[in-house]
Protein backbone atom coordinates (compact mmCIF):
# COMPACT_ATOMS: atom_id res chain seq x y z
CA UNK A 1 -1.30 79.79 -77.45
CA UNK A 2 -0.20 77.14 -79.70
CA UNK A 3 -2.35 73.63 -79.64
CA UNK A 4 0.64 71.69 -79.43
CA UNK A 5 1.01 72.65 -75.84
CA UNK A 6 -2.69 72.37 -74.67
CA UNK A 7 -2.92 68.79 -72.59
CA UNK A 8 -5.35 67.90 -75.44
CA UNK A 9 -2.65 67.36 -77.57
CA UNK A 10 0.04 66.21 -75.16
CA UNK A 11 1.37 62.57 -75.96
CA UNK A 12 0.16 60.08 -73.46
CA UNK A 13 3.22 58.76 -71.07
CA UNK A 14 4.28 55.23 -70.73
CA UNK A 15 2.70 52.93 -68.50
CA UNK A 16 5.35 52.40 -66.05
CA UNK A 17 4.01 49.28 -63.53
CA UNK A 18 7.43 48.04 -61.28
CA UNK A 19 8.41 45.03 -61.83
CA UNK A 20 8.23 42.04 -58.75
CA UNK A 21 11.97 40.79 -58.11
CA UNK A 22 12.70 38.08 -61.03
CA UNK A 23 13.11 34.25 -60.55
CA UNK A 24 15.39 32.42 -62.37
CA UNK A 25 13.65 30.14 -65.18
CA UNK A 26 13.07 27.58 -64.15
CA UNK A 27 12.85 28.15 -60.10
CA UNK A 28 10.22 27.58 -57.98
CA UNK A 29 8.63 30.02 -56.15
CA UNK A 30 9.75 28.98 -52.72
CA UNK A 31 8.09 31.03 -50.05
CA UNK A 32 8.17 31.01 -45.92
CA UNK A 33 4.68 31.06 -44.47
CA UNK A 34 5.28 34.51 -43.42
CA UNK A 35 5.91 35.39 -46.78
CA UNK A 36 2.89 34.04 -48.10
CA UNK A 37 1.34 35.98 -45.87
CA UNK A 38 2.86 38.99 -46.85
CA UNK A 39 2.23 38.56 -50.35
CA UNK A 40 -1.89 37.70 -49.74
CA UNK A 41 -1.43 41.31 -47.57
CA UNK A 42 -0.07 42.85 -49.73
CA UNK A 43 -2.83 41.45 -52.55
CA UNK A 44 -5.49 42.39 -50.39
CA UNK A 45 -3.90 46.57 -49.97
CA UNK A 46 -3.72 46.80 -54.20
CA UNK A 47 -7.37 45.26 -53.99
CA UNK A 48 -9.07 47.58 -51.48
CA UNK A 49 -6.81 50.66 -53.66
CA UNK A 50 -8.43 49.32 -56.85
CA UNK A 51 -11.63 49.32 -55.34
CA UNK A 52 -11.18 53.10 -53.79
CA UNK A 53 -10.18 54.07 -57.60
CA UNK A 54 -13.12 52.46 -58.98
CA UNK A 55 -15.47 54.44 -56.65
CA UNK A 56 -13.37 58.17 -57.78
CA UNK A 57 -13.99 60.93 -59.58
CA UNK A 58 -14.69 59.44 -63.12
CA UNK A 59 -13.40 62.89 -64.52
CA UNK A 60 -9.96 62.68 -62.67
CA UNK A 61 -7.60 63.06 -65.59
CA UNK A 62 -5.28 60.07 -63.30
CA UNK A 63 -8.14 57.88 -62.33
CA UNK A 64 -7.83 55.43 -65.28
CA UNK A 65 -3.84 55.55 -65.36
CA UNK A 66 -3.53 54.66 -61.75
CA UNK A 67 -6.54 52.09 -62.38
CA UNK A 68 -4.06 50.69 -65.33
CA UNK A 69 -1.29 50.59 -63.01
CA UNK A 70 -3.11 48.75 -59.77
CA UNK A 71 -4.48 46.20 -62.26
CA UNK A 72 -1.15 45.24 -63.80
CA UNK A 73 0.29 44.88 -59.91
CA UNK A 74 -2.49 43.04 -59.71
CA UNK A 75 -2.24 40.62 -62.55
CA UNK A 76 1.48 40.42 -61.42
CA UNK A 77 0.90 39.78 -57.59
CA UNK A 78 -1.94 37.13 -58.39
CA UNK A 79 0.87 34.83 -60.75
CA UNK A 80 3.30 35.14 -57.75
CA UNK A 81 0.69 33.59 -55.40
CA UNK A 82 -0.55 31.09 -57.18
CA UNK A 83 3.22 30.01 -58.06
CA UNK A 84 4.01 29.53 -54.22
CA UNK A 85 4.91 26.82 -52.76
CA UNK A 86 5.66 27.00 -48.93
CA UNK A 87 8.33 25.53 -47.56
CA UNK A 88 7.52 23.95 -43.54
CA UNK A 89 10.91 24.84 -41.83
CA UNK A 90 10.12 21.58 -39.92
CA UNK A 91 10.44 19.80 -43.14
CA UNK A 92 14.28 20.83 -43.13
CA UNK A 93 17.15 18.36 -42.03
CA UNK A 94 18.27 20.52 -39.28
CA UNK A 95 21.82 19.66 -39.25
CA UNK A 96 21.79 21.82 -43.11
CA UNK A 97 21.35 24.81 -44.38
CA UNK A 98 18.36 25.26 -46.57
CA UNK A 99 15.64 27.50 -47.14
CA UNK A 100 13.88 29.00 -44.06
CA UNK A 101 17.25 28.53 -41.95
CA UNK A 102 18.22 31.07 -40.01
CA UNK A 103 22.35 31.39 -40.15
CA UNK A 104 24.54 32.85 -38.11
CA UNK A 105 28.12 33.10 -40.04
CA UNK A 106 31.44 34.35 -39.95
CA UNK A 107 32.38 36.28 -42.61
CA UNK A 108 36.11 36.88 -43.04
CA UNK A 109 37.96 39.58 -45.82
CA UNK A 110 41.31 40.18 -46.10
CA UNK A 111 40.40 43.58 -43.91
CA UNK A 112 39.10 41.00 -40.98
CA UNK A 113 36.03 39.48 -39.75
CA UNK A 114 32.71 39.77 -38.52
CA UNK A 115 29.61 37.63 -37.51
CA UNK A 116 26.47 37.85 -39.66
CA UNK A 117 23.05 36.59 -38.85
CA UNK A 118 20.43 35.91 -41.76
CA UNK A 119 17.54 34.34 -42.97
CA UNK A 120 17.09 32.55 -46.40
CA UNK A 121 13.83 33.40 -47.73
CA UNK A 122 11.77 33.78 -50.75
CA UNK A 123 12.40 36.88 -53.48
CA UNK A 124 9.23 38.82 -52.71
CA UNK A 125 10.44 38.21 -48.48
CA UNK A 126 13.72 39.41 -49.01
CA UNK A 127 15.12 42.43 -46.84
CA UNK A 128 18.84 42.36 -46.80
CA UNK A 129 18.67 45.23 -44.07
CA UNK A 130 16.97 43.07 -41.95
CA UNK A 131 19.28 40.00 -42.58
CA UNK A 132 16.50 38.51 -44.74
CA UNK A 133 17.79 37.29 -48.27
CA UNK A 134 16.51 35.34 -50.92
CA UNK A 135 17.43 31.82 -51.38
CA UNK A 136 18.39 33.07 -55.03
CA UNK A 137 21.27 35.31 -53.77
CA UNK A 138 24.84 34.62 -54.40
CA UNK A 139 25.43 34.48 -50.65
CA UNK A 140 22.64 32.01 -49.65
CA UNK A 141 23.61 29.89 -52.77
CA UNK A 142 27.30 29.77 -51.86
CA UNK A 143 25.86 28.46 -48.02
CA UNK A 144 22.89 26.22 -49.11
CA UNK A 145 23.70 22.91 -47.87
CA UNK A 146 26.72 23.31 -45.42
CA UNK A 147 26.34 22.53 -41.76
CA UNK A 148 27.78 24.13 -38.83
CA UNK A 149 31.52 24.43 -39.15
CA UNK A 150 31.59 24.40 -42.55
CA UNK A 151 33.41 26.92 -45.02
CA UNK A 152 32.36 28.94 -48.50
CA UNK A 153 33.71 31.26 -50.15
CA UNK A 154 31.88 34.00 -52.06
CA UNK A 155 33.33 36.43 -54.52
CA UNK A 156 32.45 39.96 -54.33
CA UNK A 157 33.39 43.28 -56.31
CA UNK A 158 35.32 43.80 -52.73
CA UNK A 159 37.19 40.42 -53.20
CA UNK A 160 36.66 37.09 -51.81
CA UNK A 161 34.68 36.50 -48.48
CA UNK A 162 35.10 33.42 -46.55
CA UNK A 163 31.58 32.10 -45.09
CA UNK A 164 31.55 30.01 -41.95
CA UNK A 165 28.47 28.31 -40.40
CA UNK A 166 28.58 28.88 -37.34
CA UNK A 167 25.34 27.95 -36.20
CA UNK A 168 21.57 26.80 -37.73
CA UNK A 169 18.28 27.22 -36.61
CA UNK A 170 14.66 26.72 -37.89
CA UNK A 171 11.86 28.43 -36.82
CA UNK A 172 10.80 26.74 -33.58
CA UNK A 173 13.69 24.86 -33.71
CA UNK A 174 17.06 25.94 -31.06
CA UNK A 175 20.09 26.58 -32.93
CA UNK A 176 22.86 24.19 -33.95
């Protein structure tokens, strides 16, 4: 058998880490106390992983790639947290829409309407399946700052969408 195809002599492959969702230069790291929490969870799952691959086989071919790869999350998860800053949903003018809120909206096409519910939270929180969306998304920018009643209009691939606040609530607080 040729050398060239012995693992000896295969090329080593890329470290491939992914990448935490980007902030904007320039943008705090605005986080909800849940997602603080999250992200310290999440620190502490890498850490006890790290640990576990620390303590493996020292001969596992995939022991110091998969070491590589935990420490860069690592490195990566760390710089998030210490960037946080939480945001107390009691510190919110209720009467607005701002980060934390949850929103309950009308959203209107030219194909008709429906009612939305979501929360505006940080990047690392966001879960647009579960109505959770980062304050950096083009729909909570186009409704940070309206109060109930009030109308925005986002443009989409699908066309435009009309956004109405229809109500406003904090956590704790009873909707507006």
């Amino acid at each position: 058998m040729s050398k060239a195809f012995t693992k000896d002599e295969a090329p080593e492959a890329p470290l491939l880490v992914r990448r935490r969702a980007p902030l904007p230069d320039g943008v705090p790291n605005w986080v909800t106390r849940r997602g603080l929490e999250l992200l310290r969870g999440e620190r502490a799952a890498l850490d006890g992983e790290r640990v576990r691959l620390a303590a493996a086989d020292p001969d596992d071919p995939e022991r110091a790639r998969r070491l590589a790869v935990t420490g860069a999350r690592l490195a990566d998860l760390d710089a998030r947290i210490a960037s946080a800053r939480v945001v107390d949903p009691t510190d919110q003018p209720p009467d607005d829409v701002r980060f934390g809120a949850t929103v309950t909206l009308r959203v209107t096409t030219h194909g008709g309407g429906e009612e939305r519910r979501l929360t505006i939270v940080g990047v690392d929180e966001a879960d647009p399946a579960r109505g959770r969306v980062a304050f950096v998304a083009p729909i909570a920018r186009a409704i940070l700052g309206l109060r109930a009643g009030e109308v925005a209009t986002l443009r989409t691939g699908r066309g435009d969408e009309e956004l109405e606040v229809l109500a406003i609530a904090y956590e704790g607080s009873v909707a507006r």
